[in-house]
C-alpha atoms as a PDB file:
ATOM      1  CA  UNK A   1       0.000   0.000   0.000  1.00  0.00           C
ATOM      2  CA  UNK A   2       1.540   3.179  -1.100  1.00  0.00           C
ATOM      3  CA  UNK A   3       1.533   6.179   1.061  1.00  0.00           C
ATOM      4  CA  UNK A   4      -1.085   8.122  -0.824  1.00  0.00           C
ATOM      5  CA  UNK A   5      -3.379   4.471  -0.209  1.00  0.00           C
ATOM      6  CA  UNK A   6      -2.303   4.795   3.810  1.00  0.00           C
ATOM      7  CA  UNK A   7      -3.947   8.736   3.656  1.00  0.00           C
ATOM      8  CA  UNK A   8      -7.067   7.781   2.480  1.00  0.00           C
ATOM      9  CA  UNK A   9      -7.727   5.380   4.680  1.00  0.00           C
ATOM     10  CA  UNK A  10      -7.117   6.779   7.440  1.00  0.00           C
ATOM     11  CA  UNK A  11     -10.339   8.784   8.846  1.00  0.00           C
ATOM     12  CA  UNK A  12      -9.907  12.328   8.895  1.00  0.00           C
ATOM     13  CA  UNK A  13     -11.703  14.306  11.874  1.00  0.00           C
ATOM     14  CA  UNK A  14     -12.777  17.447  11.774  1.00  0.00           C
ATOM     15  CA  UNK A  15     -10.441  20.290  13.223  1.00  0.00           C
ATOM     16  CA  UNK A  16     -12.228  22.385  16.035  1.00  0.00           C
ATOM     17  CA  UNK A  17     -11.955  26.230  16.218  1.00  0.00           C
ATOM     18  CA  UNK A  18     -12.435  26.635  19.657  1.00  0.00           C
ATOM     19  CA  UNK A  19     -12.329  30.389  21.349  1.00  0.00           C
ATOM     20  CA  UNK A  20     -10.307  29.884  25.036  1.00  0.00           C
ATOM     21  CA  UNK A  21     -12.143  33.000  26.440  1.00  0.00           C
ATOM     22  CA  UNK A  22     -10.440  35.876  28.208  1.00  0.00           C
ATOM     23  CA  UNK A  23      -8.231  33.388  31.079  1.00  0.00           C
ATOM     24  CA  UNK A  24     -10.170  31.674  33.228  1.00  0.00           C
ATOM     25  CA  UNK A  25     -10.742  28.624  33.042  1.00  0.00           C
ATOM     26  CA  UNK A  26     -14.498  28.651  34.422  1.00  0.00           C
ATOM     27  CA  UNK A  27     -15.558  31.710  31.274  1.00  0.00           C
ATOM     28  CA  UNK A  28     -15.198  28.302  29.172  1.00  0.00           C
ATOM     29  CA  UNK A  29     -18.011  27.040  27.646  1.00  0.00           C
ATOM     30  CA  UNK A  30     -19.194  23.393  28.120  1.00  0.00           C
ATOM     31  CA  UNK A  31     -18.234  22.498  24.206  1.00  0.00           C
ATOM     32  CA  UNK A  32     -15.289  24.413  24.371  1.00  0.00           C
ATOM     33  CA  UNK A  33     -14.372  22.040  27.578  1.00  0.00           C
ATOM     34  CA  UNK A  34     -15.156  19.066  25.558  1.00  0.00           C
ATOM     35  CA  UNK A  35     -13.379  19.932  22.682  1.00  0.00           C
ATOM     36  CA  UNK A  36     -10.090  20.545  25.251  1.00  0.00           C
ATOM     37  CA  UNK A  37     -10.535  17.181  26.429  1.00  0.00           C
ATOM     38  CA  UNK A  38     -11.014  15.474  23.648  1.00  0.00           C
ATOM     39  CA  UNK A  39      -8.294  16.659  21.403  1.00  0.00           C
ATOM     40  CA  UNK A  40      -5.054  14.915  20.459  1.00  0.00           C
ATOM     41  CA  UNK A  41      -3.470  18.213  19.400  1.00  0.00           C
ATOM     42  CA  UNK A  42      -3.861  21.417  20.518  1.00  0.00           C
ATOM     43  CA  UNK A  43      -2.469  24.845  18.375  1.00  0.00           C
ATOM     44  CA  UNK A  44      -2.750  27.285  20.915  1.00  0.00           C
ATOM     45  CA  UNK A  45      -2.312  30.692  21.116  1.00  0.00           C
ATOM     46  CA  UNK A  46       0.388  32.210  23.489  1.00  0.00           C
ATOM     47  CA  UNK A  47      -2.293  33.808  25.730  1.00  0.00           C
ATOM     48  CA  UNK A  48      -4.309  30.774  26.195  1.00  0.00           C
ATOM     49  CA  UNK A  49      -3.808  30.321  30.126  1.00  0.00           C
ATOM     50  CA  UNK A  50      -2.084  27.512  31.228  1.00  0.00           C
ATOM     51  CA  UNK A  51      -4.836  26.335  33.543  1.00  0.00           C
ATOM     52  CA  UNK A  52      -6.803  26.007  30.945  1.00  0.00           C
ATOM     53  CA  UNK A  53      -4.129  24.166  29.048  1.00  0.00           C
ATOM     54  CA  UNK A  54      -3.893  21.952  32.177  1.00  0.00           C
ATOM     55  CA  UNK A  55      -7.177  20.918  31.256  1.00  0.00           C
ATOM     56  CA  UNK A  56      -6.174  18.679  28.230  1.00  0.00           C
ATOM     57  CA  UNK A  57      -3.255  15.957  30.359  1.00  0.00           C
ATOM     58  CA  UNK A  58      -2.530  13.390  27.135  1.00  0.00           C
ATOM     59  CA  UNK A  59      -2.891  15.945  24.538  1.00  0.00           C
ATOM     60  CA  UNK A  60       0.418  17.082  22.674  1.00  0.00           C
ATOM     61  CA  UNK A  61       0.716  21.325  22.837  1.00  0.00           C
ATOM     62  CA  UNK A  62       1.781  22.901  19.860  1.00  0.00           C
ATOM     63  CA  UNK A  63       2.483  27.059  20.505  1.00  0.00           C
ATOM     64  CA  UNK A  64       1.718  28.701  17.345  1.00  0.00           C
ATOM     65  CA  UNK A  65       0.998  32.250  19.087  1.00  0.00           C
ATOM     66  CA  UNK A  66       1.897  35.695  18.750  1.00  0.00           C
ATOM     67  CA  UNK A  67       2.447  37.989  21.177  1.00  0.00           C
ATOM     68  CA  UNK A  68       4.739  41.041  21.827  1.00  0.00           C
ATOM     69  CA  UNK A  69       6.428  41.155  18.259  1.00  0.00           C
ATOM     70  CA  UNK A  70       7.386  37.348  18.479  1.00  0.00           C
ATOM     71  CA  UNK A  71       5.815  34.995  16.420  1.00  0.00           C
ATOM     72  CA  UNK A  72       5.751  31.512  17.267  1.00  0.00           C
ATOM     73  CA  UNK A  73       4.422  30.041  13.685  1.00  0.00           C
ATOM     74  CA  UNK A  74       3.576  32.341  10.765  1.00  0.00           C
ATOM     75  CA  UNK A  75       0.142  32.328   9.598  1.00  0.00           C
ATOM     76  CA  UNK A  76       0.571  29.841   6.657  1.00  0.00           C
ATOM     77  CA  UNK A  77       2.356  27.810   8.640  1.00  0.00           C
ATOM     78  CA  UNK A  78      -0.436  27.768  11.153  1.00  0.00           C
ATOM     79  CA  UNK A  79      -2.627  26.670   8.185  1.00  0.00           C
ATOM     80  CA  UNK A  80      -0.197  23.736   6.825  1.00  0.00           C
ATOM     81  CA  UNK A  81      -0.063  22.087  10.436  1.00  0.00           C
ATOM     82  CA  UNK A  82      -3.479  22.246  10.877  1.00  0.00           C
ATOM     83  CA  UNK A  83      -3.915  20.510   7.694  1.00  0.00           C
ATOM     84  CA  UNK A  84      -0.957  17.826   8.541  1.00  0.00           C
ATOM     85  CA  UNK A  85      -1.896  16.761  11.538  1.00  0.00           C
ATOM     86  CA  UNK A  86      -6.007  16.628  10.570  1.00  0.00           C
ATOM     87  CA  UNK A  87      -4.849  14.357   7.779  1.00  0.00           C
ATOM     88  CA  UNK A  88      -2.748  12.393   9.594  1.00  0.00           C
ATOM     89  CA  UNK A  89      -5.275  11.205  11.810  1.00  0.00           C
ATOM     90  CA  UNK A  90      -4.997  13.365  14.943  1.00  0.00           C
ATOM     91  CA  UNK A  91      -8.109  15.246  16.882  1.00  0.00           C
ATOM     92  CA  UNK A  92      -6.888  18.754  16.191  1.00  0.00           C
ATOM     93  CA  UNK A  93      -8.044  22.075  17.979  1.00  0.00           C
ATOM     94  CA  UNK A  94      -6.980  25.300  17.310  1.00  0.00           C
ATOM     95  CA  UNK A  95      -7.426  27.127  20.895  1.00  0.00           C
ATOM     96  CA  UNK A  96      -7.768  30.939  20.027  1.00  0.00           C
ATOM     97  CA  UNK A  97      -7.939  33.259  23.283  1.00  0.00           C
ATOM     98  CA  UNK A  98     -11.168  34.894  23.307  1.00  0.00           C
ATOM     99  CA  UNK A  99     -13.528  33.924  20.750  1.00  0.00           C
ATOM    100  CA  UNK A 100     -12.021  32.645  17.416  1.00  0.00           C
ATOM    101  CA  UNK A 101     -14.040  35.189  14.796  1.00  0.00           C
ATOM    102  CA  UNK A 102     -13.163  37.983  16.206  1.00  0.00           C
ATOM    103  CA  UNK A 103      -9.861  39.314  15.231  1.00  0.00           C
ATOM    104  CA  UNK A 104      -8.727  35.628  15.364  1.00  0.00           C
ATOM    105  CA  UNK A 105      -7.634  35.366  11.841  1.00  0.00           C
ATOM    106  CA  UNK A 106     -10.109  32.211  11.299  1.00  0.00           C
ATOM    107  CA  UNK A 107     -11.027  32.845   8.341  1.00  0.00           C
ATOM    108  CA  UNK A 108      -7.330  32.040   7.216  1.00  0.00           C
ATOM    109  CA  UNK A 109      -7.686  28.778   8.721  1.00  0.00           C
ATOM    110  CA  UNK A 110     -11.140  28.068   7.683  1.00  0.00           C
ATOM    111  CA  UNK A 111     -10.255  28.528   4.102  1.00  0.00           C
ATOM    112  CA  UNK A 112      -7.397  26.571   4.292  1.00  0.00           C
ATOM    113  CA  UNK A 113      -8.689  23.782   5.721  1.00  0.00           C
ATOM    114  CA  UNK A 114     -11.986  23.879   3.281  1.00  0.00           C
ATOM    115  CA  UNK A 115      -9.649  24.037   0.658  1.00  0.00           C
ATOM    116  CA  UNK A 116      -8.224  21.067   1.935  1.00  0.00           C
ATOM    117  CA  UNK A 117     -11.478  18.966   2.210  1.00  0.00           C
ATOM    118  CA  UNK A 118     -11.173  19.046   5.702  1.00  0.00           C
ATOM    119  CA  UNK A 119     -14.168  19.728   7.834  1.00  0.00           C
ATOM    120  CA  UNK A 120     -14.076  22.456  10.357  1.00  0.00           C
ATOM    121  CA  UNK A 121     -16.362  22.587  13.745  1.00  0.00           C
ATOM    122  CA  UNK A 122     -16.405  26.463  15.119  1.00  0.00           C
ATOM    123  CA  UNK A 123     -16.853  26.775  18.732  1.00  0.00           C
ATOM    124  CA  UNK A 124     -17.404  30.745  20.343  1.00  0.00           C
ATOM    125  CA  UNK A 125     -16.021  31.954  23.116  1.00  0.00           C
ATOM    126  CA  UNK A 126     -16.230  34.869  25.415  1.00  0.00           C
ATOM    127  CA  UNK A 127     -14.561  38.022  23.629  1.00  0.00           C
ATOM    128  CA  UNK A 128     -12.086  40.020  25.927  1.00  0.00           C
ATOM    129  CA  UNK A 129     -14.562  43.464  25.691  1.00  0.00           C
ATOM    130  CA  UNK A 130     -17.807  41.513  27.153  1.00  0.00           C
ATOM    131  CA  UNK A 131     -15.719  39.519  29.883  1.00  0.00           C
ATOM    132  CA  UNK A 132     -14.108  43.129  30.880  1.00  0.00           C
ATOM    133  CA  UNK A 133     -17.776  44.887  30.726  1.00  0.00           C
ATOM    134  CA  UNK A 134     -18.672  42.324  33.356  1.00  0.00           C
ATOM    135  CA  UNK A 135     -15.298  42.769  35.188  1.00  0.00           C
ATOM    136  CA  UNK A 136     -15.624  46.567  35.469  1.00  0.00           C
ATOM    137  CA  UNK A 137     -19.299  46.614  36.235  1.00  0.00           C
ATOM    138  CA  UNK A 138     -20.106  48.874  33.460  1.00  0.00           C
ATOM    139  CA  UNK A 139     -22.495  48.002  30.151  1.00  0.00           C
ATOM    140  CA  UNK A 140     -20.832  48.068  26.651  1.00  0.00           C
ATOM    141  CA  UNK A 141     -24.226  49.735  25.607  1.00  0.00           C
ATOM    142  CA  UNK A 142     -26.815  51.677  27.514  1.00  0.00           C
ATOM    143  CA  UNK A 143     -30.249  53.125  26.687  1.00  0.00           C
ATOM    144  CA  UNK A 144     -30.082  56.727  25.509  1.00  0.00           C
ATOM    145  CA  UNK A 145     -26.399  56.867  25.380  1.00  0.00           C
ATOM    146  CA  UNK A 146     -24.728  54.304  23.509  1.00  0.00           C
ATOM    147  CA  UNK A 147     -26.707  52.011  21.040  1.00  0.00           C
ATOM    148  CA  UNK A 148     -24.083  50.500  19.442  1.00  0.00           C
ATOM    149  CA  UNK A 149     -21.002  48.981  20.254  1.00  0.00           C
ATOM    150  CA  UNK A 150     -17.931  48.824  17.839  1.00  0.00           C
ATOM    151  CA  UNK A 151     -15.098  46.193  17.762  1.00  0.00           C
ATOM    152  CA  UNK A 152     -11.826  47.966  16.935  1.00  0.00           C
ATOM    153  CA  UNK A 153      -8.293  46.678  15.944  1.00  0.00           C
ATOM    154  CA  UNK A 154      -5.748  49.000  17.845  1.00  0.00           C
ATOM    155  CA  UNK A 155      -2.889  47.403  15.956  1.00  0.00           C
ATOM    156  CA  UNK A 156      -1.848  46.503  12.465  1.00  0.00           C
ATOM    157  CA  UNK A 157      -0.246  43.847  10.859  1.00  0.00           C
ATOM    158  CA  UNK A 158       2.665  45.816  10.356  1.00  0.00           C
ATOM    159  CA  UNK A 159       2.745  47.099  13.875  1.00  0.00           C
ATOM    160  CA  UNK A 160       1.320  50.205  13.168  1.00  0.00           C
ATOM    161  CA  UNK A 161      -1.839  51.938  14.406  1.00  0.00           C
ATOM    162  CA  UNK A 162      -4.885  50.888  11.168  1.00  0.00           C
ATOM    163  CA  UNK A 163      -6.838  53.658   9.684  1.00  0.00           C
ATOM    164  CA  UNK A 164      -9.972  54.433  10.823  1.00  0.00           C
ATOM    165  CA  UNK A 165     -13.229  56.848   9.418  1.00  0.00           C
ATOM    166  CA  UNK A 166     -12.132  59.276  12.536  1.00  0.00           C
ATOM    167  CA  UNK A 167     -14.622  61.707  12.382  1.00  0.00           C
ATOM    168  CA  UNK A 168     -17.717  58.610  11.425  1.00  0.00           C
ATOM    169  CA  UNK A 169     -16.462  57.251  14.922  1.00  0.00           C
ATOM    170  CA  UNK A 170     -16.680  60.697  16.513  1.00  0.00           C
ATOM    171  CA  UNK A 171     -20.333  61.287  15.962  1.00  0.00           C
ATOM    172  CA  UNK A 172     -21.246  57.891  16.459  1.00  0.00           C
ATOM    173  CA  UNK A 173     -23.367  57.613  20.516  1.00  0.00           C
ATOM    174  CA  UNK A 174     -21.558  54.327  20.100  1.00  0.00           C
ATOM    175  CA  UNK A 175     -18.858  52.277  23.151  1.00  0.00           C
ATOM    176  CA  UNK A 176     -15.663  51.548  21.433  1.00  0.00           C
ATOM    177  CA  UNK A 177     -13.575  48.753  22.526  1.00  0.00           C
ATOM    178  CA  UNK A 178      -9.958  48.946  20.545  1.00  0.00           C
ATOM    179  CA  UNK A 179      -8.001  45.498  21.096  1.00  0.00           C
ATOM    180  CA  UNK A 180      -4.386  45.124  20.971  1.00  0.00           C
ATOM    181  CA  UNK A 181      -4.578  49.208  21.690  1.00  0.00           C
ATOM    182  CA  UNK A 182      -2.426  49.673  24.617  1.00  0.00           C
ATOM    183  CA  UNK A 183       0.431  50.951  22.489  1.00  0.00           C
ATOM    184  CA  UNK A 184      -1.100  53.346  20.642  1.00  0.00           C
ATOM    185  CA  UNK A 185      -3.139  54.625  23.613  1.00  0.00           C
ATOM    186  CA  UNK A 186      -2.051  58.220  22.913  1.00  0.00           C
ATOM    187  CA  UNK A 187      -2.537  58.494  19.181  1.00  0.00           C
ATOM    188  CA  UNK A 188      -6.211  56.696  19.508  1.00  0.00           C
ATOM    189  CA  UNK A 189      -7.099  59.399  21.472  1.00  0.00           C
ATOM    190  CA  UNK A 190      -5.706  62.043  19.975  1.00  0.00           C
ATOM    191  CA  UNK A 191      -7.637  60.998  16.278  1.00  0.00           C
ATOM    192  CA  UNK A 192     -11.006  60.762  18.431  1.00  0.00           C
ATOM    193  CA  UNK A 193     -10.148  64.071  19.592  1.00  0.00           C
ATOM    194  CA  UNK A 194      -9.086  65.837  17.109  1.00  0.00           C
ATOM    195  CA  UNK A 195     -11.834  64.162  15.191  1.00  0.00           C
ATOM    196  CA  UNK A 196     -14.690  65.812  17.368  1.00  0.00           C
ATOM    197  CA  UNK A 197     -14.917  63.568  20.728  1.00  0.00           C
ATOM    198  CA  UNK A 198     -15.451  65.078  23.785  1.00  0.00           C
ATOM    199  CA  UNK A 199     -11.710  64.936  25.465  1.00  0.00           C
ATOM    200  CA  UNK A 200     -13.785  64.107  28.809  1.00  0.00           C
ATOM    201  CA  UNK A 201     -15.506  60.628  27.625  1.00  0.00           C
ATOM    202  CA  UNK A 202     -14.772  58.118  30.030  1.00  0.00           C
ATOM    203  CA  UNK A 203     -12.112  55.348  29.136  1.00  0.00           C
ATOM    204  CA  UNK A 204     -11.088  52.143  30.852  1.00  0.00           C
ATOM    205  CA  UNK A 205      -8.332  50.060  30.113  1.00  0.00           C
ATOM    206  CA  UNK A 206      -8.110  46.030  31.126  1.00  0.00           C
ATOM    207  CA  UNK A 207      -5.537  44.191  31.103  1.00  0.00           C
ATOM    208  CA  UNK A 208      -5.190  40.571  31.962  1.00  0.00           C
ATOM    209  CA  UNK A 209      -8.935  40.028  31.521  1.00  0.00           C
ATOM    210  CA  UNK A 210     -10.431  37.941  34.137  1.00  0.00           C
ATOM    211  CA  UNK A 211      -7.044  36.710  35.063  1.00  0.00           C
ATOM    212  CA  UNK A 212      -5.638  36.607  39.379  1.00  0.00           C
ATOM    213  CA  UNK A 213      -3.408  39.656  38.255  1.00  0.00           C
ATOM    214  CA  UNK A 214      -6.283  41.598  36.323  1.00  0.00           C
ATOM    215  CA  UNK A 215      -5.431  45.461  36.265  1.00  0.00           C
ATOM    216  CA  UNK A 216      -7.969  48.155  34.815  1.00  0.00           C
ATOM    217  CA  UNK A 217      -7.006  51.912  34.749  1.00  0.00           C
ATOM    218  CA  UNK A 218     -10.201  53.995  34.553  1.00  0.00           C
ATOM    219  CA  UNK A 219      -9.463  58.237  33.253  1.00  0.00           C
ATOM    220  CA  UNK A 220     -10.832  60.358  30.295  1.00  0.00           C
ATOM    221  CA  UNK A 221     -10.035  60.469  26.742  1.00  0.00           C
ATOM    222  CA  UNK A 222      -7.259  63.363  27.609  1.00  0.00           C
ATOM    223  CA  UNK A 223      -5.776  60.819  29.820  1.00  0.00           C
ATOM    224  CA  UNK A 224      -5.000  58.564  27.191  1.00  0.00           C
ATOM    225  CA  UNK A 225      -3.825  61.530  25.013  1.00  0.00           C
ATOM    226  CA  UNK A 226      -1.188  62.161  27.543  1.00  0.00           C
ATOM    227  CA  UNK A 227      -0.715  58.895  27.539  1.00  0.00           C
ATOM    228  CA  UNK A 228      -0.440  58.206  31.120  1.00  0.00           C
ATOM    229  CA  UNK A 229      -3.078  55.141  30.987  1.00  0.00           C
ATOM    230  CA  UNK A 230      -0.141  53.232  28.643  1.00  0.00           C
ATOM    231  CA  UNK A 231       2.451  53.710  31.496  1.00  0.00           C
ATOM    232  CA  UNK A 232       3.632  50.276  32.637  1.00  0.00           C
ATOM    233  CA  UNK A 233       1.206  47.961  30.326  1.00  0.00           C
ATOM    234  CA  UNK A 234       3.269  45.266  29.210  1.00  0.00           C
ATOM    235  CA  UNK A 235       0.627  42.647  28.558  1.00  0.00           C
ATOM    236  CA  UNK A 236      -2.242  42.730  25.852  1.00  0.00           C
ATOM    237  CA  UNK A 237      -4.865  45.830  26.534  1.00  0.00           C
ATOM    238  CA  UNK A 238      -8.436  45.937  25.912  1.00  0.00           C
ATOM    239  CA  UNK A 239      -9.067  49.999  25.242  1.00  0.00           C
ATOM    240  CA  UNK A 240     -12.845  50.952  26.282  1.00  0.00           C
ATOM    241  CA  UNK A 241     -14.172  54.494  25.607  1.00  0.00           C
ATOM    242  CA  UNK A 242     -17.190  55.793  25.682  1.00  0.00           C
ATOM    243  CA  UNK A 243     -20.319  57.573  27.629  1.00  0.00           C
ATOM    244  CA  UNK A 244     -21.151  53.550  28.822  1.00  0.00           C
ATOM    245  CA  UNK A 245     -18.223  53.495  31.085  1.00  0.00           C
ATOM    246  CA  UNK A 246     -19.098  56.338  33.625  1.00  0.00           C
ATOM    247  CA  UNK A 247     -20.361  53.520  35.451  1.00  0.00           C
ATOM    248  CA  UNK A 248     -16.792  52.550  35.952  1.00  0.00           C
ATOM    249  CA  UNK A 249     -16.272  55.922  37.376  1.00  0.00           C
ATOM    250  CA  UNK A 250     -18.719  55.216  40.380  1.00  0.00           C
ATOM    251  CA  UNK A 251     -16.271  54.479  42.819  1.00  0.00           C
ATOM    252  CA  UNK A 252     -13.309  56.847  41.861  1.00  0.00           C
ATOM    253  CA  UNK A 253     -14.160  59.726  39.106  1.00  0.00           C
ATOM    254  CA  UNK A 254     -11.267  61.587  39.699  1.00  0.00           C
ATOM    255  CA  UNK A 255     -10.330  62.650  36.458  1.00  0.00           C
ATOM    256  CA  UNK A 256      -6.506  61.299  36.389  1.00  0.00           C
ATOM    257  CA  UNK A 257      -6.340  58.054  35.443  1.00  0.00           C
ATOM    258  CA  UNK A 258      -6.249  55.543  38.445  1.00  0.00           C
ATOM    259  CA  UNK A 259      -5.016  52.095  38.596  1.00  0.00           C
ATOM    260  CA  UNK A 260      -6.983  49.082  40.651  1.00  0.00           C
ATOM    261  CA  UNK A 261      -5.626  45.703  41.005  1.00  0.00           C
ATOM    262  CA  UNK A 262      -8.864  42.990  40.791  1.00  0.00           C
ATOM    263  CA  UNK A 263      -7.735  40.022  43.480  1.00  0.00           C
ATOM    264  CA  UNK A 264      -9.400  37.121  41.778  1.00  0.00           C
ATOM    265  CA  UNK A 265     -10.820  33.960  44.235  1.00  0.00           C
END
């Protein structure tokens, strides 16, 4: 039997898109559980928390994440293990932190693997601006002052920060939650500005989402201009801006920006 013969024979499974949710382990769902315990192989994001890693004993952990600049697998070569190892047999997931279609680049992967004749299962997970809503206490949309909420990249592929309709944003009574913003923190602010926003809308930025060493730093847009709310954020920040988050203000609204450390149970 030649090795093409071996290939088709052997049964191919489908490969799960799972989303990890923001870190802790109990913001999984039940599938997404199942899927974790199930798999053979797991591609993983670098964020995906190791307790929930934990969860999956006998699996084998492939890190194909990227995080601070360093890139643990290109995207196409993301794609072609995904592929190898679904036609090889193996259970795959691919654990995304947060939920998968939303700025999880699985529509790469989905097209590859369709392209591939391989069968792809999508499972949803909690997305890092509803997990911090929760966190901080405040709604991403409330009556009469924001109907809308808008998902926004805060960095580009090349590192930069992606262009946006500015002034569209501006006049929108919409909440605004910018991911991957923390290091352009000064020059998102200073577009809204300068594109019409009120320099006192509230802002709130997470970090660590949900995690035992979850920091949020509440302020106004001019805080972020002077870029004081950027001081000292290392990890992956979840930007939040709009008339929604007074509520976060509730408890300090001082107008500096203040830092509170979230002790987790």
């Amino acid at each position: 039997m030649n090795r093409f013969s071996q290939q088709v024979d052997r049964e191919i499974h489908p490969v799960v898109l799972a989303g990890a949710g923001p870190g802790d382990p109990e913001l999984l769902t039940v599938k997404a559980l199942r899927a974790i315990e199930a798999a053979e192989v797991i591609l993983h994001d670098a964020l995906v928390e190791q307790r929930i890693l934990a969860l999956a004993p006998t699996a084998r952990l492939v890190n194909v994440g990227k995080r601070c600049g360093h890139h643990a697998m290109k995207q196409h070569e993301i794609n072609a293990s995904l592929i190898a190892e679904a036609m090889n047999g193996a259970r795959v997931l691919r654990l995304k932190g947060g939920d998968p279609m939303i700025f999880g680049r699985a529509s790469e992967e989905i097209a590859a693997l369709r392209a591939a004749d391989i069968e792809v299962v999508v499972i949803p997970g909690i997305t890092a601006a509803s997990a911090a809503a929760s966190s901080i206490q405040a709604s991403l949309t409330s009556r009469d002052v924001a109907r809308s909420v808008i998902f926004i990249t805060g960095h580009g592929s090349d590192g930069s920060l992606p262009e946006q309709d500015w002034p569209a944003l501006a006049r929108m009574r919409s909440s605004f939650a910018f991911y991957m913003g923390a290091r352009h923190a000064r020059a998102i602010a200073e577009r809204l500005i300068d594109a019409g926003l009120d320099p006192a809308t509230p802002g709130v930025i997470v970090t660590n989402i949900s995690r035992p060493d979850e920091r949020y730093r509440n302020g106004r847009l001019i805080d972020l201009a002077d870029g004081i709310a950027a001081e000292d954020l290392t990890s992956p920040a979840l930007i939040l801006i709009g008339a929604a988050f007074d509520a976060a203000f509730a408890v300090q609204p001082a107008r500096s920006l203040t830092c509170k450390v979230k002790v987790m149970g």
